[in-house]
N, C-alpha and C. Protein backbone atom coordinates (compact mmCIF):
# COMPACT_ATOMS: atom_id res chain seq x y z
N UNK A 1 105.34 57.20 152.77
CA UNK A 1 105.93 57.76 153.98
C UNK A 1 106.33 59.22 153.73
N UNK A 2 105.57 60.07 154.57
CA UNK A 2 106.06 61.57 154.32
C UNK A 2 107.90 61.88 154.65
N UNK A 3 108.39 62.82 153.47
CA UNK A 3 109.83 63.15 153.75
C UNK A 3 110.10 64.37 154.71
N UNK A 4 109.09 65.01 155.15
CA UNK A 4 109.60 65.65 156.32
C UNK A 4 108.48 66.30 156.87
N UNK A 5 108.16 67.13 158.21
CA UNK A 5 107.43 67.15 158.91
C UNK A 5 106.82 68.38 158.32
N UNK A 6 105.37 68.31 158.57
CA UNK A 6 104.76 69.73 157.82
C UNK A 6 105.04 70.95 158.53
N UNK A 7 105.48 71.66 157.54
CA UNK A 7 105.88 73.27 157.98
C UNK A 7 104.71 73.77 159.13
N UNK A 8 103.85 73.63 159.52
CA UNK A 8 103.12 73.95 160.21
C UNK A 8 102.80 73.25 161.53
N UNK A 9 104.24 72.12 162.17
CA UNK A 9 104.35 72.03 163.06
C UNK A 9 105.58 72.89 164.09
N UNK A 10 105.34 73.09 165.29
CA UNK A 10 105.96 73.47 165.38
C UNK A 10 107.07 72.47 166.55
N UNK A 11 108.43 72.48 165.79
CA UNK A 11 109.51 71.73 166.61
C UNK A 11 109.90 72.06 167.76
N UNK A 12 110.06 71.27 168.89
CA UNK A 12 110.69 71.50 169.98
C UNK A 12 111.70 70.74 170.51
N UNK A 13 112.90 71.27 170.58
CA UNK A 13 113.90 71.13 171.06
C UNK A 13 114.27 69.96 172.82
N UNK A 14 114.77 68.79 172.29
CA UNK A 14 114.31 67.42 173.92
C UNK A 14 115.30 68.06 174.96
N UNK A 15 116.73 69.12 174.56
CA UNK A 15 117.22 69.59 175.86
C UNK A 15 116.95 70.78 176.27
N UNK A 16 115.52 71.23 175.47
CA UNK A 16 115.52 72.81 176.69
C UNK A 16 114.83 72.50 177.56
N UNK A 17 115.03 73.83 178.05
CA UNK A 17 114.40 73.40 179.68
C UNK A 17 113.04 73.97 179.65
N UNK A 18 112.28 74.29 179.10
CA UNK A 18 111.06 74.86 178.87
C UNK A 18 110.17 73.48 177.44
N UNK A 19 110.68 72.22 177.65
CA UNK A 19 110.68 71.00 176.67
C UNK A 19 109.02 71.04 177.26
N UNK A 20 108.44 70.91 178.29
CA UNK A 20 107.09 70.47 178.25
C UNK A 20 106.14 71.42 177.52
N UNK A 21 106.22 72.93 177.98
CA UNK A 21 105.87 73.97 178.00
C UNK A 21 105.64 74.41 176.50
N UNK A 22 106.83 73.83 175.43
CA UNK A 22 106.66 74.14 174.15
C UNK A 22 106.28 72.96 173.67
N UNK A 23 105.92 71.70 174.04
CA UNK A 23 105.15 70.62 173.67
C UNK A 23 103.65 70.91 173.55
N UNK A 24 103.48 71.70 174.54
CA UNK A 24 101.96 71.96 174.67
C UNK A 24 102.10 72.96 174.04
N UNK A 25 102.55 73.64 173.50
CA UNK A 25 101.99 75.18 173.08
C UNK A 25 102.08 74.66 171.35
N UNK A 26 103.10 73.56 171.22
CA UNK A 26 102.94 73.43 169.77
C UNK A 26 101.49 72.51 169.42
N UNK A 27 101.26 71.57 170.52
CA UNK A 27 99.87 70.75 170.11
C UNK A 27 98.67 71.90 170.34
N UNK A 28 98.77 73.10 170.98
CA UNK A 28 97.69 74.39 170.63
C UNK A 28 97.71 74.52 169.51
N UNK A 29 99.16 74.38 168.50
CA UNK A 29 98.74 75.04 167.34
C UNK A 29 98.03 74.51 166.77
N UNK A 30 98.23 72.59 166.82
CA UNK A 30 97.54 72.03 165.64
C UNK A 30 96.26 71.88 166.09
N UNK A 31 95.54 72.49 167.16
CA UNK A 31 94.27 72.00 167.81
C UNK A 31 93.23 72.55 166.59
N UNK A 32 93.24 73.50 165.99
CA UNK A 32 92.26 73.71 164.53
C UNK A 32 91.95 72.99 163.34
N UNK A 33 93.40 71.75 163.37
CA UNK A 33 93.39 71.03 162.50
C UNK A 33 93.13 69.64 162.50
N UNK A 34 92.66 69.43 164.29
CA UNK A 34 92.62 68.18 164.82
C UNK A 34 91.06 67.86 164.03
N UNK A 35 89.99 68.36 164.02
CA UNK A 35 88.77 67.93 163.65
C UNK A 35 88.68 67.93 162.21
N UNK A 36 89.40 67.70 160.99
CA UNK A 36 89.42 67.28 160.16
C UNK A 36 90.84 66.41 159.79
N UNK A 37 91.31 65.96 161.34
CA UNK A 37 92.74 65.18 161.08
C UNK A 37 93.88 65.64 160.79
N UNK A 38 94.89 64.72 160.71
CA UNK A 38 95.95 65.36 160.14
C UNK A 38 96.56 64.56 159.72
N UNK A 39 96.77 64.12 158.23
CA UNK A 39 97.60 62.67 157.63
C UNK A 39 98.89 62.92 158.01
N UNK A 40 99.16 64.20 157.94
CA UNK A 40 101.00 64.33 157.47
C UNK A 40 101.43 63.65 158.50
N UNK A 41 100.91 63.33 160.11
CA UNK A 41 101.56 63.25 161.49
C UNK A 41 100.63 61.72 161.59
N UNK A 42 99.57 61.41 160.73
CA UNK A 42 98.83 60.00 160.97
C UNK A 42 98.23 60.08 161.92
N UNK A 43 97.40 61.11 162.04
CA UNK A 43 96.55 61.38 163.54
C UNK A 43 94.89 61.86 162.66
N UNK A 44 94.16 60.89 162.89
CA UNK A 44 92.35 60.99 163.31
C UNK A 44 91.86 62.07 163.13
N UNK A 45 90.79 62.27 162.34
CA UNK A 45 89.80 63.07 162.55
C UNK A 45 89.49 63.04 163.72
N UNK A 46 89.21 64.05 164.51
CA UNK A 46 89.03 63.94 166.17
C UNK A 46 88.30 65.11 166.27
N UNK A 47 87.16 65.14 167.39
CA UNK A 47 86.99 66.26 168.33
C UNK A 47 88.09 67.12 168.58
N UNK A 48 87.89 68.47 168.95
CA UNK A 48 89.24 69.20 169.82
C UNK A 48 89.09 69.08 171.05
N UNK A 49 90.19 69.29 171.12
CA UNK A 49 90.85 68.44 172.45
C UNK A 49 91.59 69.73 173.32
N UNK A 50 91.97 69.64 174.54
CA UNK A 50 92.36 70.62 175.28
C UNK A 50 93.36 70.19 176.44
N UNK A 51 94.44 70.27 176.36
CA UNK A 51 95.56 69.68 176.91
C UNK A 51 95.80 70.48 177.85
N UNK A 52 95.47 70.53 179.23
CA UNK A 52 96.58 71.07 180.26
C UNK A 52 97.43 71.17 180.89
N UNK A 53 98.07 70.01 180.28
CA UNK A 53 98.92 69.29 181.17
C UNK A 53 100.08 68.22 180.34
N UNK A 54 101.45 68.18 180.19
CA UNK A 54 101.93 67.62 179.20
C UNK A 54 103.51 67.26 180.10
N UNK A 55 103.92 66.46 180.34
CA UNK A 55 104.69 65.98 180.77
C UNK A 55 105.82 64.74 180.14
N UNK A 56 107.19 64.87 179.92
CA UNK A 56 107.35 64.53 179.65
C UNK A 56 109.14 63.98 180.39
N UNK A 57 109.12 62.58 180.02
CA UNK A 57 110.38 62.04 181.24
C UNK A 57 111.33 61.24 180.37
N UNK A 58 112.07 62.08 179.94
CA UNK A 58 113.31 61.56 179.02
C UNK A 58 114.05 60.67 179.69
N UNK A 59 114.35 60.48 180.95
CA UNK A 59 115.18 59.63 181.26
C UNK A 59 114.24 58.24 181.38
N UNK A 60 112.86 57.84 181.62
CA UNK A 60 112.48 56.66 181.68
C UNK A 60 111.84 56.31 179.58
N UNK A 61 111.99 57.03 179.35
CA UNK A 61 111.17 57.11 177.89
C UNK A 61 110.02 57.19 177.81
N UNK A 62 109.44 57.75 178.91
CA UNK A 62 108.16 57.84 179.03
C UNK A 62 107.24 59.18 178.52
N UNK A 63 106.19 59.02 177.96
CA UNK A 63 105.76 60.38 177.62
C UNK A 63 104.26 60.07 178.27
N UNK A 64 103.88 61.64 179.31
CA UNK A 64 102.42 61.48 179.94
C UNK A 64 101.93 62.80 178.89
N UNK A 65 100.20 62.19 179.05
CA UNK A 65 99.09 63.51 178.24
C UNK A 65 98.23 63.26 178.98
N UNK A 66 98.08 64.25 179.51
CA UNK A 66 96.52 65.11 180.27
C UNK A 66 95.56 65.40 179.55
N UNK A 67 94.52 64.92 178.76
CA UNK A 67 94.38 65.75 177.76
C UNK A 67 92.15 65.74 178.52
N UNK A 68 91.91 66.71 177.89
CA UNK A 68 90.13 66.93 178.27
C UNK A 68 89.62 67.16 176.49
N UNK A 69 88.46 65.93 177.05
CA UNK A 69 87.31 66.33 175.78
C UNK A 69 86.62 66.62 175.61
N UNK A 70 86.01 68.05 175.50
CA UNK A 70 84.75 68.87 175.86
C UNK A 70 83.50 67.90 175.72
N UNK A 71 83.23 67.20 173.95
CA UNK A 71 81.59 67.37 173.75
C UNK A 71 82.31 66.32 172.46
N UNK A 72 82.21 65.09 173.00
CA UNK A 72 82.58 63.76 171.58
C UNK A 72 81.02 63.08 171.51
N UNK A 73 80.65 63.12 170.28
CA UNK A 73 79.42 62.82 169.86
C UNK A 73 79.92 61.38 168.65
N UNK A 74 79.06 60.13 169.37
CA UNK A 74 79.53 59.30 168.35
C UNK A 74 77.88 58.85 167.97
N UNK A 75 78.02 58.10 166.81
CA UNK A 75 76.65 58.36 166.11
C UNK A 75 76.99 57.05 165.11
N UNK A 76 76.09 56.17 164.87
CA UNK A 76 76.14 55.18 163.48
C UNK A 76 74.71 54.36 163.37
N UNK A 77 74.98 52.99 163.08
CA UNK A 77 73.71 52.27 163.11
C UNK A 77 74.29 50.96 163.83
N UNK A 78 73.37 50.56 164.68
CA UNK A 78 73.82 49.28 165.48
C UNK A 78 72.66 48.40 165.47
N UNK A 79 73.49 47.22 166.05
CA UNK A 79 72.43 46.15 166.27
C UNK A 79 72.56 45.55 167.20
N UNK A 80 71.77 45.08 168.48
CA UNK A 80 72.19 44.60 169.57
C UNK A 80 71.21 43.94 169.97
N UNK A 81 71.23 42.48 169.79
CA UNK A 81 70.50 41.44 170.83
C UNK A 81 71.43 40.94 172.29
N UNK A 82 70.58 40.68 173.39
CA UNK A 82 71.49 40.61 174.67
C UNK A 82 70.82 41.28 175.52
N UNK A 83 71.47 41.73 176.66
CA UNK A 83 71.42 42.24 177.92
C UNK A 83 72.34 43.23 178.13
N UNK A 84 71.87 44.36 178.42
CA UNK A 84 72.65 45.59 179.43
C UNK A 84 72.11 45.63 180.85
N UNK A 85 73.87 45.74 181.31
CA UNK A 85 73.06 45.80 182.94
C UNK A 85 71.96 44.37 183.53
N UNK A 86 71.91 43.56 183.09
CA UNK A 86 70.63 42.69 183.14
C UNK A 86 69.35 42.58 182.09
N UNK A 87 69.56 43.65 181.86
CA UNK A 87 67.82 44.01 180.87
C UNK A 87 68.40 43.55 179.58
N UNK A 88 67.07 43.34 179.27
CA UNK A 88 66.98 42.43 177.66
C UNK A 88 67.03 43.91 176.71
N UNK A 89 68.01 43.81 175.85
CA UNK A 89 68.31 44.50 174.85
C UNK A 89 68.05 44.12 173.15
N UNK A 90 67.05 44.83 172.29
CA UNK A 90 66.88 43.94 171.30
C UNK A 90 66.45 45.17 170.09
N UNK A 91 66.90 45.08 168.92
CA UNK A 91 66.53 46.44 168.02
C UNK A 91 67.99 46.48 166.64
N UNK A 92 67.47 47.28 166.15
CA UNK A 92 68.61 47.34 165.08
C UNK A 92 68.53 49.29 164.60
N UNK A 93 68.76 50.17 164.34
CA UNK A 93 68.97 51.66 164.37
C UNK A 93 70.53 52.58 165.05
N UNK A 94 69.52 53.67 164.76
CA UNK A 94 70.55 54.38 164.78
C UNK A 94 70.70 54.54 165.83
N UNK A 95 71.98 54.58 166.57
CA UNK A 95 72.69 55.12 167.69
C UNK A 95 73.28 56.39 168.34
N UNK A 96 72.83 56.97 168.83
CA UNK A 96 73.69 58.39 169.40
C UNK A 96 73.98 58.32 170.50
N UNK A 97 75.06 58.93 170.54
CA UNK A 97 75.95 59.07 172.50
C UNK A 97 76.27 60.03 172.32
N UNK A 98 76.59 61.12 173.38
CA UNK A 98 76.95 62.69 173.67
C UNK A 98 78.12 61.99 174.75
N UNK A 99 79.48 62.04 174.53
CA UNK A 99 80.23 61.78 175.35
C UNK A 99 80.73 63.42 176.33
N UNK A 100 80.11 63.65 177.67
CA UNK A 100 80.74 65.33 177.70
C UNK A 100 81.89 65.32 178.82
N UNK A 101 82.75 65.94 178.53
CA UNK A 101 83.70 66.05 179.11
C UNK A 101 84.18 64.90 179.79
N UNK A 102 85.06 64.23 178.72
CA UNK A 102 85.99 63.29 178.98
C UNK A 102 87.43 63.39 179.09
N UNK A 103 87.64 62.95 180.50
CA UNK A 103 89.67 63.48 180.82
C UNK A 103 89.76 62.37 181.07
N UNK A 104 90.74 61.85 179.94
CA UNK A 104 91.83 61.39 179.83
C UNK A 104 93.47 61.23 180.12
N UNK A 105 94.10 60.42 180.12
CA UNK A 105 95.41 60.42 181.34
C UNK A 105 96.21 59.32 180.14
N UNK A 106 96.99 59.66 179.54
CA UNK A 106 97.77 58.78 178.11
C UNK A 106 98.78 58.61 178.86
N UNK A 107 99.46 56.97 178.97
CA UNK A 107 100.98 57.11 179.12
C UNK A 107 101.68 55.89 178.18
N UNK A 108 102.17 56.90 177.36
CA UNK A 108 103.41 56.24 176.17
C UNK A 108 104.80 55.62 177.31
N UNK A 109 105.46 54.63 177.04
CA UNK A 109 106.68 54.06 177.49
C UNK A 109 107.30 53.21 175.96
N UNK A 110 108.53 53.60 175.56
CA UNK A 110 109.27 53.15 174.76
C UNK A 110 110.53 53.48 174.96
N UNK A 111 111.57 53.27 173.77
CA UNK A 111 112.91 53.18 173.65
C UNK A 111 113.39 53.56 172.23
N UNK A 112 114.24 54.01 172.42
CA UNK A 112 115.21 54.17 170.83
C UNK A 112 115.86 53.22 170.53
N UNK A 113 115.92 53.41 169.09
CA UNK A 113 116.53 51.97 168.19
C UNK A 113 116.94 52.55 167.09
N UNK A 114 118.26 52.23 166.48
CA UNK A 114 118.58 52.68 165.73
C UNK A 114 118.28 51.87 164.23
N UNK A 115 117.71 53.10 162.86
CA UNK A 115 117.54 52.80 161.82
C UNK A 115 117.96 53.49 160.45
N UNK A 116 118.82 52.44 160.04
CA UNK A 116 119.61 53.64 158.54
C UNK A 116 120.42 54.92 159.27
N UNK A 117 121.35 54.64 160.34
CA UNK A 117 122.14 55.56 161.35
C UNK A 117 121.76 56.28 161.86
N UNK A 118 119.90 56.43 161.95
CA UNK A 118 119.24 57.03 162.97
C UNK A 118 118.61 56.99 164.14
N UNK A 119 118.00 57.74 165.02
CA UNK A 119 117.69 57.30 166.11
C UNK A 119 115.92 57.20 165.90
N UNK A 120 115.66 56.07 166.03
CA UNK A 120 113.82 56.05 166.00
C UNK A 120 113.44 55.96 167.43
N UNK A 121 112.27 56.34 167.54
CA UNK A 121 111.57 55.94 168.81
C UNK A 121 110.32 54.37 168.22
N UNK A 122 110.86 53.70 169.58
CA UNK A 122 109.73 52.38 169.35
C UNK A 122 108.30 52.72 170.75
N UNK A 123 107.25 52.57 170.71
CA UNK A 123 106.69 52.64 172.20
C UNK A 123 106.04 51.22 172.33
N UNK A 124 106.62 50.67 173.25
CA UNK A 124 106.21 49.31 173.77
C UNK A 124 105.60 49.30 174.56
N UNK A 125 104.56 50.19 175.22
CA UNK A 125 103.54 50.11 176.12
C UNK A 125 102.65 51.08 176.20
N UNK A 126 101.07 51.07 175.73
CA UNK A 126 100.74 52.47 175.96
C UNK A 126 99.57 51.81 176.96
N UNK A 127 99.57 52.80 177.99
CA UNK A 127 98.21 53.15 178.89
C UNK A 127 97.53 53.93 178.42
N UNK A 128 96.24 53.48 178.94
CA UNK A 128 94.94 54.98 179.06
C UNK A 128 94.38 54.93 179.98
N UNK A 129 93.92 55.93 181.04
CA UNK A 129 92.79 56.17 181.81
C UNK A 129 91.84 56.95 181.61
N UNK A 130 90.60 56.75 181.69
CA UNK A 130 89.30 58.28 181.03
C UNK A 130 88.72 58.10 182.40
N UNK A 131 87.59 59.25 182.34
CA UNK A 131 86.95 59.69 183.38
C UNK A 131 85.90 60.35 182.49
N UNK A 132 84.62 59.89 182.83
CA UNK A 132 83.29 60.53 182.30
C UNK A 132 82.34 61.01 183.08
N UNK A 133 82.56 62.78 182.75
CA UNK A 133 81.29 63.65 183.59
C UNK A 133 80.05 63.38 183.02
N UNK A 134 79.75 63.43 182.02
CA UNK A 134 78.21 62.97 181.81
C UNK A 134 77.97 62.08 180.71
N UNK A 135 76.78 61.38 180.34
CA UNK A 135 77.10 60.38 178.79
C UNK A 135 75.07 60.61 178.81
N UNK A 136 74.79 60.79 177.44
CA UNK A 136 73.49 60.88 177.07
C UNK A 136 73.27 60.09 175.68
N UNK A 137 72.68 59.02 175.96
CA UNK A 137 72.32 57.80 174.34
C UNK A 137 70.85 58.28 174.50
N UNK A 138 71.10 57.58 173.16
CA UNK A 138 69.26 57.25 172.72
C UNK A 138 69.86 56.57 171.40
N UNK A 139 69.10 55.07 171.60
CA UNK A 139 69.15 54.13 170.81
C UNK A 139 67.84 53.76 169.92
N UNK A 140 67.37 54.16 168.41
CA UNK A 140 66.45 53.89 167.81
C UNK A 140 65.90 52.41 167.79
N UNK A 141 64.81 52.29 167.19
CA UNK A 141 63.88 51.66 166.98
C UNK A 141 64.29 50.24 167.77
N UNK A 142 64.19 50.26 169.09
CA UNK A 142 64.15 49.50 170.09
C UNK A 142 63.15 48.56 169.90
N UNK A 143 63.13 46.84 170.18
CA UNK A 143 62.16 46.21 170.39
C UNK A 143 60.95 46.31 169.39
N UNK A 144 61.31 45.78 168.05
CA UNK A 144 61.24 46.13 167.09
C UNK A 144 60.43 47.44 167.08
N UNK A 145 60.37 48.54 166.98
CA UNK A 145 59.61 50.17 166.95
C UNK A 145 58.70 49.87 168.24
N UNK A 146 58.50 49.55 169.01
CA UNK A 146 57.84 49.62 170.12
C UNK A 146 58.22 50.87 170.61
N UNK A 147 57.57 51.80 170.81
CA UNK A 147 58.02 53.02 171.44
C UNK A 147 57.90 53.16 172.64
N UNK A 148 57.00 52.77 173.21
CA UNK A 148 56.82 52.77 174.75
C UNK A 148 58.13 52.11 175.19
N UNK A 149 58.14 50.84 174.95
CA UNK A 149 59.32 49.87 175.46
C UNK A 149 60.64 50.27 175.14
N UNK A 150 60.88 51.65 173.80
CA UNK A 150 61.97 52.04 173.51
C UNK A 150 62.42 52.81 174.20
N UNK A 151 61.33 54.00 174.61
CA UNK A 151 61.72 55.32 175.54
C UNK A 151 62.42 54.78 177.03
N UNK A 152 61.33 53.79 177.27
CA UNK A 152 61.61 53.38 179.26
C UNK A 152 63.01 52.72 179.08
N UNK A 153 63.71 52.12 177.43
CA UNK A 153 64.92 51.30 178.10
C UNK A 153 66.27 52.66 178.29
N UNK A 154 65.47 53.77 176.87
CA UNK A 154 66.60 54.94 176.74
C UNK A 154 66.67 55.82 178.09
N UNK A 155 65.59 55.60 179.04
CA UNK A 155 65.49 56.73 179.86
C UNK A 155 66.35 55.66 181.33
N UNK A 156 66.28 54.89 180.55
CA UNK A 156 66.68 53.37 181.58
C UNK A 156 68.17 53.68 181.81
N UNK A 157 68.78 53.90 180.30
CA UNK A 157 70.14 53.53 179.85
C UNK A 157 70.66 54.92 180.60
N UNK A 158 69.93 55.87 180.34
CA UNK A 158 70.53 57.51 180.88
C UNK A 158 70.51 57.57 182.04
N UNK A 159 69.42 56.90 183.38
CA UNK A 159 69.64 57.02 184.54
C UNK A 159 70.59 56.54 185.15
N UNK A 160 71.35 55.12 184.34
CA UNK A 160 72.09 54.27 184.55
C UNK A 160 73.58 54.80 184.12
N UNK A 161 73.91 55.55 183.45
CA UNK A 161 74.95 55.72 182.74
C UNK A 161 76.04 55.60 183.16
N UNK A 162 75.98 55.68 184.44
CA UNK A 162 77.54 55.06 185.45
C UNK A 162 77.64 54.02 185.19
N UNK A 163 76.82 52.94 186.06
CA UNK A 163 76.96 51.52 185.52
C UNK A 163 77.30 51.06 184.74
N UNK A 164 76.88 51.59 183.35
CA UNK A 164 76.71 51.42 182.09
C UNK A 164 78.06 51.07 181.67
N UNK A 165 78.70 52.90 181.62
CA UNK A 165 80.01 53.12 181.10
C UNK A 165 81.14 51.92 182.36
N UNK A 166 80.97 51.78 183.39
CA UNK A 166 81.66 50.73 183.96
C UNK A 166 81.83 49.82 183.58
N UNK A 167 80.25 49.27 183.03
CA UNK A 167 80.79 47.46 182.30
C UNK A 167 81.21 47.46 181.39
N UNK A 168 81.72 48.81 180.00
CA UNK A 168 82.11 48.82 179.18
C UNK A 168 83.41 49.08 179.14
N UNK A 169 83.75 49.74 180.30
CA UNK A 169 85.35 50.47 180.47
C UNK A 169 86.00 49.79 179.64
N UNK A 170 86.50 47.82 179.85
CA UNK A 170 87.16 47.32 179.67
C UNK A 170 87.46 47.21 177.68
N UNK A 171 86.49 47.37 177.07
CA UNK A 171 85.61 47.55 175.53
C UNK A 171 86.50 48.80 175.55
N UNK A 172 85.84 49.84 175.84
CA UNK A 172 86.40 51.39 175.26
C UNK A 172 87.81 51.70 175.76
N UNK A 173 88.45 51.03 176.83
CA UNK A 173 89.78 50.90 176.80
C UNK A 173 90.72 50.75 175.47
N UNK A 174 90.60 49.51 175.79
CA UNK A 174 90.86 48.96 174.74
C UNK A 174 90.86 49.44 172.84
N UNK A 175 89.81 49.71 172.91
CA UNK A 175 89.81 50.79 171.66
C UNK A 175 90.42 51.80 171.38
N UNK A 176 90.78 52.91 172.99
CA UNK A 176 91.51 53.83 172.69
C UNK A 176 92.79 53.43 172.72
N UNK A 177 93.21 52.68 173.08
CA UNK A 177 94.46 51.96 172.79
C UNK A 177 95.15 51.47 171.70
N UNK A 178 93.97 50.90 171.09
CA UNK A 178 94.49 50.55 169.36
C UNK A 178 94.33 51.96 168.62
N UNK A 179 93.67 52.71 169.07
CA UNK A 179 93.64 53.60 168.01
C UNK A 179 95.26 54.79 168.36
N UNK A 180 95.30 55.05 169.13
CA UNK A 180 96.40 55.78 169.46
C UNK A 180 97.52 54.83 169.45
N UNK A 181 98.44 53.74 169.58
CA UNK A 181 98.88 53.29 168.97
C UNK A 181 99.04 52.65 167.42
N UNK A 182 97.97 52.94 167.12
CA UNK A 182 98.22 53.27 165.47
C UNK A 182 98.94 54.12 164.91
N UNK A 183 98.46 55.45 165.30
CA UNK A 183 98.95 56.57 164.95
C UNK A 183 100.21 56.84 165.65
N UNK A 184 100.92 56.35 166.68
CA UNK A 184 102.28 56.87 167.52
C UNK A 184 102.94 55.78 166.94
N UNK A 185 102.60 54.67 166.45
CA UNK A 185 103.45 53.87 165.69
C UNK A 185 103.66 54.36 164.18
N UNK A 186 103.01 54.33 163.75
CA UNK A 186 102.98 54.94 162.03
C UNK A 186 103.76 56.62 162.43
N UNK A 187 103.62 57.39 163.39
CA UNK A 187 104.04 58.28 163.32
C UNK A 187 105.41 58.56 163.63
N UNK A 188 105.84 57.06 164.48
CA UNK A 188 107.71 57.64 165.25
C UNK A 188 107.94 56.43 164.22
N UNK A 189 107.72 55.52 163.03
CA UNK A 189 108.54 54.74 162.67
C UNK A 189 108.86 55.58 161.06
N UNK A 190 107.92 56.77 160.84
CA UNK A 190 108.39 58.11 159.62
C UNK A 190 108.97 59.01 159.91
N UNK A 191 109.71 59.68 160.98
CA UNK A 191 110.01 60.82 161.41
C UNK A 191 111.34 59.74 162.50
N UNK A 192 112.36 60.36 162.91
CA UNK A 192 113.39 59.98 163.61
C UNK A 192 113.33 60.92 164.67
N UNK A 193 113.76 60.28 165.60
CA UNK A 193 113.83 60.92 167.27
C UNK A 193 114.49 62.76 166.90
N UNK A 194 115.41 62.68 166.12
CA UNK A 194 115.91 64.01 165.80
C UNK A 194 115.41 65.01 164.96
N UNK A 195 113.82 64.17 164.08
CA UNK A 195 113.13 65.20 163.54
C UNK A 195 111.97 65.66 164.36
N UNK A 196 111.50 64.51 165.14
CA UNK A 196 110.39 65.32 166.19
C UNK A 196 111.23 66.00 167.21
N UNK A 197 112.34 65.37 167.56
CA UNK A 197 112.47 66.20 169.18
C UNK A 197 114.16 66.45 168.81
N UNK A 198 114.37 67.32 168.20
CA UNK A 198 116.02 67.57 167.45
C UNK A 198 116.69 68.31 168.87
N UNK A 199 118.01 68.37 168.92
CA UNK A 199 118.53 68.47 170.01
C UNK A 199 119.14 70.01 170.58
C-alpha cells in the first residue's frame, strides 16, 4: 500500500468553490501518464482520455465523469463458435476492433467510513453509460481460412456494427464496471478522504 500520494498529483481542495474545475485540470495533468498507467493511484494502462466535463456532488456522495475516447484499439487472439446477430460464427485468430470515439458517462455513489481515526471513502454503486461513433473489426482466419467466407462475415460484422455493439452492451458494461471499480476501490481504501480531497 503506497504511503502517500505521488508528488505529481495534483491536490484539490473538497471546499473550494472552483472543486470541479481543479478536478479536471488535475486529471489533464496525469493524461500523459494514463497510456502507460499509473500504479501509484491503481489505475490501467489506458488510451488517453479527454474529460470535459467533471462534476462533482458532495452532498449526495456522488461523483459524475464525462469522459471521451478518441481511438481504443483492442487486439488479441479469440475463438468463437456460435452465432452473431443470427449468423453462424466459427474460427480461432487474431482479433482487431478500432473502438472511435467513445463517450462515456461514469457515476460513482458512496459514503465515508471511518478507519484508524480517518475518514475513507467506500463507493457502493458504480454506473456506466458509453456511446459508440464508429467500431471497425476484422476477425482472422474465419471458417477455418476460408477467405471468401471470412471477408463477407467481416464486411458483414462492419455493416452491422450497431446491432452488433447492442447485443453486446450488456457484456462490455459490465466489464467496464469491474474494471473501474477495481481501481476506485484499491484506490480510496489507500489514500483517506483528507489525502485525496483535504479540506
Amino acid at each position: 500500500m503506497p504511503d502517500q500520494l505521488p508528488s505529481f498529483l495534483k491536490v484539490c481542495h473538497r471546499n473550494a468553490p472552483d472543486l470541479d474545475t481543479c478536478v479536471r485540470e488535475s486529471y489533464e495533468e496525469l493524461r500523459p501518464r494514463l497510456i502507460e498507467g499509473i500504479p501509484e493511484l491503481y489505475i490501467p494502462a489506458m488510451e488517453p482520455l479527454v474529460v470535459p466535463q467533471v462534476k462533482m456532488d458532495q452532498d449526495s456522495g456522488a461523483i459524475y465523469l464525462h469522459s471521451v475516447y478518441r481511438n481504443v484499439k483492442v487486439t488479441g487472439i479469440s475463438k468463437h463458435t456460435g452465432k452473431i446477430m443470427m449468423m453462424p460464427l466459427l474460427g480461432d485468430g487474431h482479433c482487431n476492433v478500432d473502438l472511435v470515439n467513445i463517450t462515456m458517462r461514469t457515476e460513482l455513489i458512496g459514503q465515508e467510513y471511518k478507519k484508524n481515526g480517518a475518514n475513507f471513502l467506500k463507493i457502493n454503486t458504480v454506473k456506466v453509460k458509453y456511446e459508440l461513433s464508429d467500431v471497425h473489426i476484422h476477425l482472422d482466419n474465419l471458417f477455418n481460412g476460408d477467405k471468401a467466407l471470412g471477408d463477407r462475415m467481416n464486411e458483414f460484422l462492419n455493416e452491422n456494427w450497431k446491432a452488433l455493439a447492442e447485443e453486446v452492451r450488456p457484456l462490455m458494461t459490465k466489464a467496464l464496471v469491474d474494471i473501474l471499480r477495481a481501481s476506485v476501490d484499491k484506490l480510496f481504501a489507500s489514500f483517506s478522504y483528507d489525502d485525496l480531497l483535504p479540506k
